[in-house]
PDB file of N, CA and C in Angstrom:
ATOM      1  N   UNK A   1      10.576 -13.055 -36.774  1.00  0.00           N
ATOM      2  CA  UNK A   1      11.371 -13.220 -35.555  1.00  0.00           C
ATOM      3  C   UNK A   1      10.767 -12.374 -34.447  1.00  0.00           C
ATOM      4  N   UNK A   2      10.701 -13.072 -33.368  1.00  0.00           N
ATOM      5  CA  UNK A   2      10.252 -12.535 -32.065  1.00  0.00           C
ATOM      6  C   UNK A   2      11.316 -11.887 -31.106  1.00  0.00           C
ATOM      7  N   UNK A   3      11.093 -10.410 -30.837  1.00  0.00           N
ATOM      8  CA  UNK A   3      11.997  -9.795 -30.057  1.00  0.00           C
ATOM      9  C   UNK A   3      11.525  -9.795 -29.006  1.00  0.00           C
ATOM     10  N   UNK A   4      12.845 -10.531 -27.825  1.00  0.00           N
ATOM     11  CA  UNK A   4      12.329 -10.320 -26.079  1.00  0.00           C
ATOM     12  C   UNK A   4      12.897  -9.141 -25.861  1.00  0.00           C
ATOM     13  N   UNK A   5      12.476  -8.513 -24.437  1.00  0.00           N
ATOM     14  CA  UNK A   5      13.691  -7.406 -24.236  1.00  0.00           C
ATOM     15  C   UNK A   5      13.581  -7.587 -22.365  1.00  0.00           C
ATOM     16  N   UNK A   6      14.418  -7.764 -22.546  1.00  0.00           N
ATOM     17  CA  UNK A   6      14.986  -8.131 -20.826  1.00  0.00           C
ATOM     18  C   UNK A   6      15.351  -6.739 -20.311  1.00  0.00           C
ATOM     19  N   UNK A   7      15.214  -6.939 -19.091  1.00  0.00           N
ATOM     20  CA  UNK A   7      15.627  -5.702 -18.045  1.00  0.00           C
ATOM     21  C   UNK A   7      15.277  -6.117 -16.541  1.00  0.00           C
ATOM     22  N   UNK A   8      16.356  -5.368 -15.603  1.00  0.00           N
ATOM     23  CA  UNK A   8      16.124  -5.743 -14.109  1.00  0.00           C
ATOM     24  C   UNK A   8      17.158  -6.243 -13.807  1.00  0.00           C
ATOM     25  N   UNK A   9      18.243  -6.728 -14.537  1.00  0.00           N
ATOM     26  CA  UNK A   9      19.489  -7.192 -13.906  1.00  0.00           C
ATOM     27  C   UNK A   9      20.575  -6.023 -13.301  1.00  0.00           C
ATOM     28  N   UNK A  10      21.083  -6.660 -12.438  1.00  0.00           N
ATOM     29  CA  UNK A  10      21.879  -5.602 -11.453  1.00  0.00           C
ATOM     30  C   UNK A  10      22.673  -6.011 -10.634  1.00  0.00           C
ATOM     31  N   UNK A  11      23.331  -5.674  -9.573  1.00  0.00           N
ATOM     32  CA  UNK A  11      24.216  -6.125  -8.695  1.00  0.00           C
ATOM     33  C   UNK A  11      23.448  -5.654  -7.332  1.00  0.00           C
ATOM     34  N   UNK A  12      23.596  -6.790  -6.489  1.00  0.00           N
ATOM     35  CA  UNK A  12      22.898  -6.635  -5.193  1.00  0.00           C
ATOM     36  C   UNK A  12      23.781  -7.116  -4.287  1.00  0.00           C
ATOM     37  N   UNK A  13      23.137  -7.083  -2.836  1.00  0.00           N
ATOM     38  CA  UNK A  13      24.117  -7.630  -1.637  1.00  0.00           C
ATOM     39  C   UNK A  13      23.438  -9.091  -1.344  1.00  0.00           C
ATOM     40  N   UNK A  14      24.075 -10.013  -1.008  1.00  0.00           N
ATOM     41  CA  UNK A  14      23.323 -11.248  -0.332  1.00  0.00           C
ATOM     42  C   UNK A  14      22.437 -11.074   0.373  1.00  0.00           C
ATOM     43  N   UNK A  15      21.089 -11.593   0.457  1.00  0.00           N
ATOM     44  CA  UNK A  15      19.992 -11.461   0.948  1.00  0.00           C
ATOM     45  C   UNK A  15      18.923 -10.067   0.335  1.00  0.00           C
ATOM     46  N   UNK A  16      19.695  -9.407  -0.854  1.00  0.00           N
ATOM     47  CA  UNK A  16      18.667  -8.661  -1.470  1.00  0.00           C
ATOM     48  C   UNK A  16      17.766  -9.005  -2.714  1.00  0.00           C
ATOM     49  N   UNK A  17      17.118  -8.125  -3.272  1.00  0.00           N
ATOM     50  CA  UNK A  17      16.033  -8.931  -3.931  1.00  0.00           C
ATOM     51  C   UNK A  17      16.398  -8.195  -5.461  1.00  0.00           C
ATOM     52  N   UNK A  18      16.280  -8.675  -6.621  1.00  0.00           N
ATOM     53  CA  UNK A  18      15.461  -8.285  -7.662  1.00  0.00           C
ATOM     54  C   UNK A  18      15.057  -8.496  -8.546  1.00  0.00           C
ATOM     55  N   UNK A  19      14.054  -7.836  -9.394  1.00  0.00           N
ATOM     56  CA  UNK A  19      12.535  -7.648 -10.262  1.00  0.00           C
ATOM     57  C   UNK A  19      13.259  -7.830 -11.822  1.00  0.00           C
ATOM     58  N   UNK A  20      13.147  -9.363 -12.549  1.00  0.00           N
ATOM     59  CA  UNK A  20      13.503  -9.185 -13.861  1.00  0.00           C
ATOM     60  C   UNK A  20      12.215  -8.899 -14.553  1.00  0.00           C
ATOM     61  N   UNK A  21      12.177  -8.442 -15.537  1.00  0.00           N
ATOM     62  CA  UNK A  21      10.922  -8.570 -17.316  1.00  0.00           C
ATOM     63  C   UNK A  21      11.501  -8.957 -18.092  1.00  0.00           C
ATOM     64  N   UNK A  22      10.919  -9.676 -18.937  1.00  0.00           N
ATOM     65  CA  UNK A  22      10.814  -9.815 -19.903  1.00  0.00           C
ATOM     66  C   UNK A  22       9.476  -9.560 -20.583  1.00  0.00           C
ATOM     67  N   UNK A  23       9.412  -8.600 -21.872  1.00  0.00           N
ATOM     68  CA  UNK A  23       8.669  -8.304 -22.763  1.00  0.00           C
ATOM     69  C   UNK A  23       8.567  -8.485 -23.957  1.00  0.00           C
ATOM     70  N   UNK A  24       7.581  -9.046 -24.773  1.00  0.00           N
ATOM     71  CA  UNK A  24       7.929  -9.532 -26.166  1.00  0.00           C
ATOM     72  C   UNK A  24       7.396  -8.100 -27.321  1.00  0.00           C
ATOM     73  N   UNK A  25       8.431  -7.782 -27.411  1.00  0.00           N
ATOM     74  CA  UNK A  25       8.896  -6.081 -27.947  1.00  0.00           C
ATOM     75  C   UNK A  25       7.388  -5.548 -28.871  1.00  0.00           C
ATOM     76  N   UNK A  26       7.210  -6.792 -30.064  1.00  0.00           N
ATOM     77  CA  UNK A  26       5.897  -6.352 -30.812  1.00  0.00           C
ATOM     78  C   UNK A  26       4.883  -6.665 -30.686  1.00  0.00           C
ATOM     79  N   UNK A  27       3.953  -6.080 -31.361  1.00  0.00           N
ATOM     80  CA  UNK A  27       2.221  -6.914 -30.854  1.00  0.00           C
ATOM     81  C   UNK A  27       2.443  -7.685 -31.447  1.00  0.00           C
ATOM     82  N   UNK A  28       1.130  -9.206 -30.939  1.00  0.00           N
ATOM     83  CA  UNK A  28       1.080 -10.993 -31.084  1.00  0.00           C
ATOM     84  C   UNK A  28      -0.343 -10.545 -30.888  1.00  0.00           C
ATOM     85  N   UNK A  29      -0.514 -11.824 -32.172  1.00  0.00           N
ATOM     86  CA  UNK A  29      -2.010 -11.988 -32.527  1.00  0.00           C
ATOM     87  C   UNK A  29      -2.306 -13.186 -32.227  1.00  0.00           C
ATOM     88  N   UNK A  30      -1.291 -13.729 -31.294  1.00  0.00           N
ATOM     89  CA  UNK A  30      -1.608 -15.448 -30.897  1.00  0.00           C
ATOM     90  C   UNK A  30      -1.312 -14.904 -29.609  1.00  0.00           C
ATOM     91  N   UNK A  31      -2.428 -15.986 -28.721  1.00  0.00           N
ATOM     92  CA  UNK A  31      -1.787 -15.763 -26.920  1.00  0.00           C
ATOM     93  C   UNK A  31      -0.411 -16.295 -27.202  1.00  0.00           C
ATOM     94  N   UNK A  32       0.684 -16.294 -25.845  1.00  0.00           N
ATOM     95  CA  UNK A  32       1.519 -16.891 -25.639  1.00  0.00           C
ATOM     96  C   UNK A  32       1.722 -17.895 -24.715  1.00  0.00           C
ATOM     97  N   UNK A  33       1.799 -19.158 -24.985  1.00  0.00           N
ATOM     98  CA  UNK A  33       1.642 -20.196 -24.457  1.00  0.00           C
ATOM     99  C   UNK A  33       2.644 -20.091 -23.180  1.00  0.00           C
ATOM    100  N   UNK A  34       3.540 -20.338 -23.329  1.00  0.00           N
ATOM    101  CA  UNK A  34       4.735 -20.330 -21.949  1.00  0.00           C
ATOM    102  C   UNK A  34       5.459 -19.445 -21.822  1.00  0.00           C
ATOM    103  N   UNK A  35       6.017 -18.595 -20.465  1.00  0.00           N
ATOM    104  CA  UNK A  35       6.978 -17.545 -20.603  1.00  0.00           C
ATOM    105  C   UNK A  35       7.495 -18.187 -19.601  1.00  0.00           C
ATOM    106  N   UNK A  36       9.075 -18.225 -19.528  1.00  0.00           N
ATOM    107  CA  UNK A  36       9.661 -18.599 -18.325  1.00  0.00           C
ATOM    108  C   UNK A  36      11.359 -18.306 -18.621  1.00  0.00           C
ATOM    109  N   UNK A  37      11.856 -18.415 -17.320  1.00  0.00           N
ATOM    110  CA  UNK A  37      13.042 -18.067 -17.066  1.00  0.00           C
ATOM    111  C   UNK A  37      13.976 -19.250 -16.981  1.00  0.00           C
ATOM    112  N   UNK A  38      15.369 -19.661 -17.302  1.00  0.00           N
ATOM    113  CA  UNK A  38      16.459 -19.531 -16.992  1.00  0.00           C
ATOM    114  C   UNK A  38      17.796 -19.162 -16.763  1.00  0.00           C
ATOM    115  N   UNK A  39      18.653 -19.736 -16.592  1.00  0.00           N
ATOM    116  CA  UNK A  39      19.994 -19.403 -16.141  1.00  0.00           C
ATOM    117  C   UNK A  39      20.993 -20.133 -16.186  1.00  0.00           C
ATOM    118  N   UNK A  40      21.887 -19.679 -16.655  1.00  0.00           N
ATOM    119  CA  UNK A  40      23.069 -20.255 -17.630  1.00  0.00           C
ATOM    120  C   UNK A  40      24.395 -19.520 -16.918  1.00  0.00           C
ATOM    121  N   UNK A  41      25.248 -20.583 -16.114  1.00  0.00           N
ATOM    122  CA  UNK A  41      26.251 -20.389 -15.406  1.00  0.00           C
ATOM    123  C   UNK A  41      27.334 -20.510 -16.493  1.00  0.00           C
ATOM    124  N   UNK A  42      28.555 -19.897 -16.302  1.00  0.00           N
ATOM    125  CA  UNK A  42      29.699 -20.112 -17.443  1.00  0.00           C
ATOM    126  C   UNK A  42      30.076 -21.740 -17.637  1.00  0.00           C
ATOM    127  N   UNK A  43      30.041 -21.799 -18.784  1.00  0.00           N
ATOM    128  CA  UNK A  43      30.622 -22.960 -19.349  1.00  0.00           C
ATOM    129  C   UNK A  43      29.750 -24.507 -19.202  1.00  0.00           C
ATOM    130  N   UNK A  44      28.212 -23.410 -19.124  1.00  0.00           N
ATOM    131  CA  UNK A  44      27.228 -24.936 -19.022  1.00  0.00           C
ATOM    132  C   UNK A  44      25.854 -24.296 -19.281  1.00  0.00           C
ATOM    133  N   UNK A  45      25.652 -25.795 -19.593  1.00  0.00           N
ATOM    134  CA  UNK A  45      24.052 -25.428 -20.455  1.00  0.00           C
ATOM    135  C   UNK A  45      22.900 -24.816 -19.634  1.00  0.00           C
ATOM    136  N   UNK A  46      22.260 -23.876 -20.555  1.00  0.00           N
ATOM    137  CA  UNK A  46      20.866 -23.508 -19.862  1.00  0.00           C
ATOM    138  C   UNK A  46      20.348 -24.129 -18.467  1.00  0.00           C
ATOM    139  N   UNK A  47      19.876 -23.970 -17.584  1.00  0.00           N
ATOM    140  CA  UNK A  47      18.997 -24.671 -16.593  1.00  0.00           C
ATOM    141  C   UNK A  47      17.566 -23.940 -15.984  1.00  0.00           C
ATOM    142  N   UNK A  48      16.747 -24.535 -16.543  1.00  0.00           N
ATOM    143  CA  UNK A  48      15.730 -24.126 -15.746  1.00  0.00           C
ATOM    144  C   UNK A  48      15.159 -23.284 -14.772  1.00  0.00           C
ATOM    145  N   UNK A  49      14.591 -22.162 -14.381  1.00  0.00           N
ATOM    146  CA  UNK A  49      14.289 -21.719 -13.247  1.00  0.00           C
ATOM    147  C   UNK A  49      12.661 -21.583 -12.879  1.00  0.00           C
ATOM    148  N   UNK A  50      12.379 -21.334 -13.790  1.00  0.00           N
ATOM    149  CA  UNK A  50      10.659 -21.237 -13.592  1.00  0.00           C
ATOM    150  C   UNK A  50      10.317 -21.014 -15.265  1.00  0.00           C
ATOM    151  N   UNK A  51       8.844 -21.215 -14.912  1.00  0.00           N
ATOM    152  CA  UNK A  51       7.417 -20.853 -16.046  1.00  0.00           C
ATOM    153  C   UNK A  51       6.274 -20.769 -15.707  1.00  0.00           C
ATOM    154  N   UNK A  52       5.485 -19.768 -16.441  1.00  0.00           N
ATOM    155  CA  UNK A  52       4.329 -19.780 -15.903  1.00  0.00           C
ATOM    156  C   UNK A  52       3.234 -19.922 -17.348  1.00  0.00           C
ATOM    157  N   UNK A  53       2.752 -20.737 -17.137  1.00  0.00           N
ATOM    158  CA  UNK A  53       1.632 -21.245 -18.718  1.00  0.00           C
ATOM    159  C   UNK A  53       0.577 -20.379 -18.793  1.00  0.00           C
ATOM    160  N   UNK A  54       0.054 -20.031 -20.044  1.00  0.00           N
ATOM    161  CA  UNK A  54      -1.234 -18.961 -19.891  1.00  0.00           C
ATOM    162  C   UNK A  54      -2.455 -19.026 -19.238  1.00  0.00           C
ATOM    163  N   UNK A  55      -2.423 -19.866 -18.726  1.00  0.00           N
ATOM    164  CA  UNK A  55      -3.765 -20.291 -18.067  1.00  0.00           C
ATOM    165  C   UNK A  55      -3.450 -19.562 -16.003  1.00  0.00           C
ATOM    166  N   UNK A  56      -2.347 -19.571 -16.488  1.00  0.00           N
ATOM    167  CA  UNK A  56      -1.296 -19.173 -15.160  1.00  0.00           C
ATOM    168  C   UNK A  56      -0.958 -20.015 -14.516  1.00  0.00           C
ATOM    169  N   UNK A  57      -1.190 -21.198 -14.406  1.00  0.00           N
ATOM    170  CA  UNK A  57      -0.242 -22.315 -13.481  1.00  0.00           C
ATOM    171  C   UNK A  57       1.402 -22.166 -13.508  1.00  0.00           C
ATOM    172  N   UNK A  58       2.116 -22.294 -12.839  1.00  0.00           N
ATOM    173  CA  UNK A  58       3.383 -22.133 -12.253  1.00  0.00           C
ATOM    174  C   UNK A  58       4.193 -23.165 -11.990  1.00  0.00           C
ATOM    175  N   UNK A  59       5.524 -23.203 -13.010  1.00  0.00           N
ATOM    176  CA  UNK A  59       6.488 -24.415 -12.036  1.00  0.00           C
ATOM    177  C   UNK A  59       7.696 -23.585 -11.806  1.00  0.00           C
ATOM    178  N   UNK A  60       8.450 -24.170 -10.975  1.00  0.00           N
ATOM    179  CA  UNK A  60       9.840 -23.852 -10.160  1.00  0.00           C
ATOM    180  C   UNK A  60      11.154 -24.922 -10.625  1.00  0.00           C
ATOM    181  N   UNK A  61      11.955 -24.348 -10.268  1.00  0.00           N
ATOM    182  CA  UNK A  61      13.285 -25.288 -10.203  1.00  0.00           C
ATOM    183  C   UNK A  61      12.968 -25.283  -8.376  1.00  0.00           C
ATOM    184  N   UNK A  62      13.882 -26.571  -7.882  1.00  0.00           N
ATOM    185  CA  UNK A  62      13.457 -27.112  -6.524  1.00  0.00           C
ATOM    186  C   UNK A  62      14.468 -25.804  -5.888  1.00  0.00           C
ATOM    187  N   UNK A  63      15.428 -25.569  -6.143  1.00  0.00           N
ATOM    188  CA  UNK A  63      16.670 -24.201  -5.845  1.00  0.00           C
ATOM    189  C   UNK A  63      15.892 -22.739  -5.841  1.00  0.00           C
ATOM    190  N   UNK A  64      14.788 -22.636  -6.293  1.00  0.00           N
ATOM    191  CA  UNK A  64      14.223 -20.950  -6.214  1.00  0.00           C
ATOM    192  C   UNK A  64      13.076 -20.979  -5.090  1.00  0.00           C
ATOM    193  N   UNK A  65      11.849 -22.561  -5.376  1.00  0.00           N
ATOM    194  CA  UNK A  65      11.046 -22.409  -4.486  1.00  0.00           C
ATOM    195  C   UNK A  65      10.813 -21.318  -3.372  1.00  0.00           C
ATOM    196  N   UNK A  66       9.913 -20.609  -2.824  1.00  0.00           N
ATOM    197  CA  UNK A  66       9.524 -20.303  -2.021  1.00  0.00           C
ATOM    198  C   UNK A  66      10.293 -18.702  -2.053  1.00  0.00           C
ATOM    199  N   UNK A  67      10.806 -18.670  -2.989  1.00  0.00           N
ATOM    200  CA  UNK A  67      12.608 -17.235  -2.824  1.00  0.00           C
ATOM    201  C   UNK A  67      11.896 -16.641  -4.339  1.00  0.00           C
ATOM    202  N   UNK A  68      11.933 -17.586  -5.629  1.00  0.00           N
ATOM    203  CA  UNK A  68      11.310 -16.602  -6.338  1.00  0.00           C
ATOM    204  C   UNK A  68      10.063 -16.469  -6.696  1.00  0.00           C
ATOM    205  N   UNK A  69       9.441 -15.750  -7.772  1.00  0.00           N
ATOM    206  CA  UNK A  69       8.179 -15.697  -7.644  1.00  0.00           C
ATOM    207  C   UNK A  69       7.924 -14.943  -9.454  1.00  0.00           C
ATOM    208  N   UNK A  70       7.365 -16.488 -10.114  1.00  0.00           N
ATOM    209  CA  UNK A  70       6.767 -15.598 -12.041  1.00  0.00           C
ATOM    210  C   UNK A  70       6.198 -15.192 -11.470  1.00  0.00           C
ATOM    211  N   UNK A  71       5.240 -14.572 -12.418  1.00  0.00           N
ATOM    212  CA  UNK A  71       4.337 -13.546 -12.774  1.00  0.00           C
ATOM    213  C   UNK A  71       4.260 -13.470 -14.191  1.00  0.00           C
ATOM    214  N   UNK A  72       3.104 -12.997 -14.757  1.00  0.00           N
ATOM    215  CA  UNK A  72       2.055 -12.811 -15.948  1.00  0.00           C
ATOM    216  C   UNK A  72       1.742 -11.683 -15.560  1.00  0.00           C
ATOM    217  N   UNK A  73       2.031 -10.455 -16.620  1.00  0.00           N
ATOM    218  CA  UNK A  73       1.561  -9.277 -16.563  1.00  0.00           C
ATOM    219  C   UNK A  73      -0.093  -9.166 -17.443  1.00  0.00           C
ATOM    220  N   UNK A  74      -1.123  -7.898 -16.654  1.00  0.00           N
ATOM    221  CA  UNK A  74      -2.404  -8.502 -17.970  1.00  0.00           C
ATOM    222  C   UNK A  74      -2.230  -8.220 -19.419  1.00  0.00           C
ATOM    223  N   UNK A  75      -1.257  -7.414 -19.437  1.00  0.00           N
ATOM    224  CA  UNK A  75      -1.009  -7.501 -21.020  1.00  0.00           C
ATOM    225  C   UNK A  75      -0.491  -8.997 -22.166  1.00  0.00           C
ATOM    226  N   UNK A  76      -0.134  -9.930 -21.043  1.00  0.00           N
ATOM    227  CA  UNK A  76      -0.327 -11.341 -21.311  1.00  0.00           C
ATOM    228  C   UNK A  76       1.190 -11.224 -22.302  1.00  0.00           C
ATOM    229  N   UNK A  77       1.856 -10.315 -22.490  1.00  0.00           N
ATOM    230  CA  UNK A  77       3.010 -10.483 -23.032  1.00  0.00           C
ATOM    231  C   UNK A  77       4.318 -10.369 -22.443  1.00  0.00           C
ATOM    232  N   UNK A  78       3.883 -10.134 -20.732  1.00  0.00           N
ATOM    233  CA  UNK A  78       5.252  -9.348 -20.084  1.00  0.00           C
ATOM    234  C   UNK A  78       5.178 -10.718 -18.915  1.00  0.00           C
ATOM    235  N   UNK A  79       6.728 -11.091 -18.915  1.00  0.00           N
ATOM    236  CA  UNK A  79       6.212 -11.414 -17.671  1.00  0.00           C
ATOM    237  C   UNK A  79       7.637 -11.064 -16.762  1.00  0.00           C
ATOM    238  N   UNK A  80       7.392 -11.182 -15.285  1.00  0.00           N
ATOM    239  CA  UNK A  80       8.676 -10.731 -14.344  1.00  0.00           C
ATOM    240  C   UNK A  80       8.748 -12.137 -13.569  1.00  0.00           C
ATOM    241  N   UNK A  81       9.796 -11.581 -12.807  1.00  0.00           N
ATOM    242  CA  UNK A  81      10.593 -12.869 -11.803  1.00  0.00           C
ATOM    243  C   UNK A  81      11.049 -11.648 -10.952  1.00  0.00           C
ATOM    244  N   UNK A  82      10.478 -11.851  -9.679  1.00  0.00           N
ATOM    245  CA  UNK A  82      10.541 -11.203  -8.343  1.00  0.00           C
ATOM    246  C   UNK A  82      11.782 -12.376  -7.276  1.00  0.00           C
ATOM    247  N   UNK A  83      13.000 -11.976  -7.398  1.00  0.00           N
ATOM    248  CA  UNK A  83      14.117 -12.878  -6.883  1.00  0.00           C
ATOM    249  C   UNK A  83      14.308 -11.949  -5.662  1.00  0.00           C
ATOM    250  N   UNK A  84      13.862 -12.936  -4.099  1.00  0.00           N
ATOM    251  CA  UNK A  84      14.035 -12.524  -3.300  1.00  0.00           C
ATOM    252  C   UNK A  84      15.156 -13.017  -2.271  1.00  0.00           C
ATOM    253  N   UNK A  85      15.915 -12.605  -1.737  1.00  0.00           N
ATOM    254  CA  UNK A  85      17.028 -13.576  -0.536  1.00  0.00           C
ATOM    255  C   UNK A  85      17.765 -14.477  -1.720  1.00  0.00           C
ATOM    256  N   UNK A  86      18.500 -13.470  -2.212  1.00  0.00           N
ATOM    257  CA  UNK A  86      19.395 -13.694  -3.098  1.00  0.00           C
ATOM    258  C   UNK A  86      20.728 -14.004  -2.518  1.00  0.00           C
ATOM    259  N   UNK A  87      21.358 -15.261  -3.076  1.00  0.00           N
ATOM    260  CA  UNK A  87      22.917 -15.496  -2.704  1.00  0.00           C
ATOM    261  C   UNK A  87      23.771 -15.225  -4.148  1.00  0.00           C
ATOM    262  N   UNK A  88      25.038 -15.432  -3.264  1.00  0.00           N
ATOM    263  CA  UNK A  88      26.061 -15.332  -4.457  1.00  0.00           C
ATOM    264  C   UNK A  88      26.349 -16.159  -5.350  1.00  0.00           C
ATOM    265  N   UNK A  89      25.500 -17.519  -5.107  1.00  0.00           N
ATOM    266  CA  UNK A  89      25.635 -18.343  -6.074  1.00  0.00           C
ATOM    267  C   UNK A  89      24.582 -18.337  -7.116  1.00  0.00           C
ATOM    268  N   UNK A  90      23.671 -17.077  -7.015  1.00  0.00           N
ATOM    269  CA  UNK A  90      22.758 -16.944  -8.007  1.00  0.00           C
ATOM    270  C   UNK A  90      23.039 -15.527  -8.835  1.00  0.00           C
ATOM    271  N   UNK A  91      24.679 -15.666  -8.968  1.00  0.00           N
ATOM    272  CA  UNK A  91      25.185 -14.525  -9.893  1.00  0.00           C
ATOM    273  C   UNK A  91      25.411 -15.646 -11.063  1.00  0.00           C
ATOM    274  N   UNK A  92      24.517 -15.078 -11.944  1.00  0.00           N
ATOM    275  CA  UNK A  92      24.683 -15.621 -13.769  1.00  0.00           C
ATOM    276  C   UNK A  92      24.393 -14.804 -14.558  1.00  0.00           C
ATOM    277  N   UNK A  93      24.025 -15.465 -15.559  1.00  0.00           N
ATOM    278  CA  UNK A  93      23.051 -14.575 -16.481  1.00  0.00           C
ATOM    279  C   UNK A  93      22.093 -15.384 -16.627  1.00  0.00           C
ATOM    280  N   UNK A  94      20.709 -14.627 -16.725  1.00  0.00           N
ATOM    281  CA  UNK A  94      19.346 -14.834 -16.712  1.00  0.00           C
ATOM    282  C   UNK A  94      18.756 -14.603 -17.975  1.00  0.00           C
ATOM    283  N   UNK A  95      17.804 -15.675 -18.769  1.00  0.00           N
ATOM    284  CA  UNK A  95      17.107 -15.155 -20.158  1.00  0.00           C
ATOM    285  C   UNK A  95      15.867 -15.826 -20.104  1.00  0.00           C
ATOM    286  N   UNK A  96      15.192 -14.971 -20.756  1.00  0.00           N
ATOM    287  CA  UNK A  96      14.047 -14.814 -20.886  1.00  0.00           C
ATOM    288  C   UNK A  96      13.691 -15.851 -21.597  1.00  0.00           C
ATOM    289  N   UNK A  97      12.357 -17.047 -22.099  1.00  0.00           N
ATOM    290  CA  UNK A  97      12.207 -18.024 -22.905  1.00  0.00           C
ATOM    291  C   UNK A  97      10.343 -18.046 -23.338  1.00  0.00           C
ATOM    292  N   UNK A  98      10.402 -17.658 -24.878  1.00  0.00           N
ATOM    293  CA  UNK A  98       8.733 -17.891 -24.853  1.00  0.00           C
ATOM    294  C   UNK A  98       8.111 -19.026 -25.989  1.00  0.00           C
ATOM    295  N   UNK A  99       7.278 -19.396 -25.674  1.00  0.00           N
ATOM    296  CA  UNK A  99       6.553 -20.529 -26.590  1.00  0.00           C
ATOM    297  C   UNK A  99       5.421 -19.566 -27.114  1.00  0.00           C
ATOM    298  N   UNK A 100       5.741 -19.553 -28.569  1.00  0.00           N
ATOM    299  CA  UNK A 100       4.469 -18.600 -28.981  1.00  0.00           C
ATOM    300  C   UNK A 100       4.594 -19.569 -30.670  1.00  0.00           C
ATOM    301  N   UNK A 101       3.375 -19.604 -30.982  1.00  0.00           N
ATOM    302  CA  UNK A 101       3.020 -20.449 -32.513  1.00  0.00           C
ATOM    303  C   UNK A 101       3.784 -21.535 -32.445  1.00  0.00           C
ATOM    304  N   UNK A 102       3.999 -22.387 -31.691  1.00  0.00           N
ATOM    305  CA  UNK A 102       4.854 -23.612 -31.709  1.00  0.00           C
ATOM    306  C   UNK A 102       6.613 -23.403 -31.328  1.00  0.00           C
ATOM    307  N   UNK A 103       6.559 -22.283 -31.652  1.00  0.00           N
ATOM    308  CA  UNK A 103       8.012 -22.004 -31.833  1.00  0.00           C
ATOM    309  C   UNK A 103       8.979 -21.030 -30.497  1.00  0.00           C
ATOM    310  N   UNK A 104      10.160 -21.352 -29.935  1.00  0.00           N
ATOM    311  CA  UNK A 104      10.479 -20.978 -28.887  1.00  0.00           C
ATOM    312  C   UNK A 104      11.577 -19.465 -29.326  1.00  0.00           C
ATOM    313  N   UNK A 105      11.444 -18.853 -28.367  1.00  0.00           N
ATOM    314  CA  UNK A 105      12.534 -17.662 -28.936  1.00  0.00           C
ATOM    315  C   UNK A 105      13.384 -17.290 -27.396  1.00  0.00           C
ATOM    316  N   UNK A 106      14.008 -16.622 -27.660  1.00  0.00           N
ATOM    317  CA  UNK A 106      14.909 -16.788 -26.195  1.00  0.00           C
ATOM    318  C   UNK A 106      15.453 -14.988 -26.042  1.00  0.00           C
ATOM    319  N   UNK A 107      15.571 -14.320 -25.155  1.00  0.00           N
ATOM    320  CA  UNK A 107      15.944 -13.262 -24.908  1.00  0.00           C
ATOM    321  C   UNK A 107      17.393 -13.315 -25.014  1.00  0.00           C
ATOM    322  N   UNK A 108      17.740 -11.701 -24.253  1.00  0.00           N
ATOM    323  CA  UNK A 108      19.452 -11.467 -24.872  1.00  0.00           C
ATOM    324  C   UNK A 108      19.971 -12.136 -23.733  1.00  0.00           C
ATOM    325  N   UNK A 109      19.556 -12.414 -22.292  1.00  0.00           N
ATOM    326  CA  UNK A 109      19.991 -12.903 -21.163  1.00  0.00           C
ATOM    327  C   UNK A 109      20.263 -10.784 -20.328  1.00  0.00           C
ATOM    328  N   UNK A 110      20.444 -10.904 -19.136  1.00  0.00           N
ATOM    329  CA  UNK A 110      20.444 -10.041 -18.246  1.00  0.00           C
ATOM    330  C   UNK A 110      21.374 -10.643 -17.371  1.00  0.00           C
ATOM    331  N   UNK A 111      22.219 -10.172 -16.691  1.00  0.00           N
ATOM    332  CA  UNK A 111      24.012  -9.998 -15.862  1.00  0.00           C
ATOM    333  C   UNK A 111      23.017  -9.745 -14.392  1.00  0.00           C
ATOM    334  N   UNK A 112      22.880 -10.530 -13.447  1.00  0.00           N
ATOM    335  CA  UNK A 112      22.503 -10.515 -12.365  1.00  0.00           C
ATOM    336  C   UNK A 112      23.930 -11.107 -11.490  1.00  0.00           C
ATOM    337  N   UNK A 113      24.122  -9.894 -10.587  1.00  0.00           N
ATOM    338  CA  UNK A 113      25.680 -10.380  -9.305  1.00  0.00           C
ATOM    339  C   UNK A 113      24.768  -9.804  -8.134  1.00  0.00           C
ATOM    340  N   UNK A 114      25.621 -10.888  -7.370  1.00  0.00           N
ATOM    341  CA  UNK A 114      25.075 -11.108  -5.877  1.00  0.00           C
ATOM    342  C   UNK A 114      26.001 -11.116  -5.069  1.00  0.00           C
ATOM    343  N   UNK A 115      26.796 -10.216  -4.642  1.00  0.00           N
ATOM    344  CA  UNK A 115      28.075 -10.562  -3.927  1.00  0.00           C
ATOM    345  C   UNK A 115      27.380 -10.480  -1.907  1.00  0.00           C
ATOM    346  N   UNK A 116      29.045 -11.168  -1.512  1.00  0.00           N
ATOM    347  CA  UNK A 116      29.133 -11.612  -0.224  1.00  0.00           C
ATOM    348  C   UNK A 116      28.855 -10.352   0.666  1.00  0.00           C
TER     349      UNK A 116
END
């Protein structure tokens, strides 16, 4: 079993910014194919927010464009989400998601509030 460990969630004001990680806790003797983020509002399924593939190419949900920003750390196991001009409708919880040996593992999620 693969341990993520999330950190960076917090409470901010509308229009502030912040820096999630996710880190995959032990050493990997396989690259990791995909690291990416979503977000899971109460009482509904996962949704998408970004990924970034090892090669580093990048996709978005059409709702973060241009506001957030993956990242690939060079240790090739960390990666962050730089959430900038933050609203209140992007108070959820946030988890971490990695594709490593075929197989997907998912973080604990992180409590991100954005009030008015």
């Amino acid at each position: 079993q693969v341990q993520l460990i999330e950190s960076g969630g917090g409470s901010v004001q509308a229009g502030g910014s912040l820096n999630l990680s996710c880190e995959v806790a032990e050493r990997i003797f396989h690259p990791i194919s995909i690291m990416g983020w979503y977000r899971q509002p109460p009482g509904k399924e996962r949704e998408f927010i970004a990924n970034i593939i090892s090669a580093g190419s990048t996709n978005y949900a059409a709702s973060v464009k241009g506001r957030f920003t993956i990242s690939l750390l060079i240790n090739k196991r960390t990666t962050t989400l730089q959430m900038n001009s933050l609203k209140p409708e992007n108070t959820v919880v946030y988890y971490c998601k990695v594709l490593l040996n075929d197989d997907y593992y998912w973080g604990q999620g992180t409590q991100v509030t954005v009030s008015s």
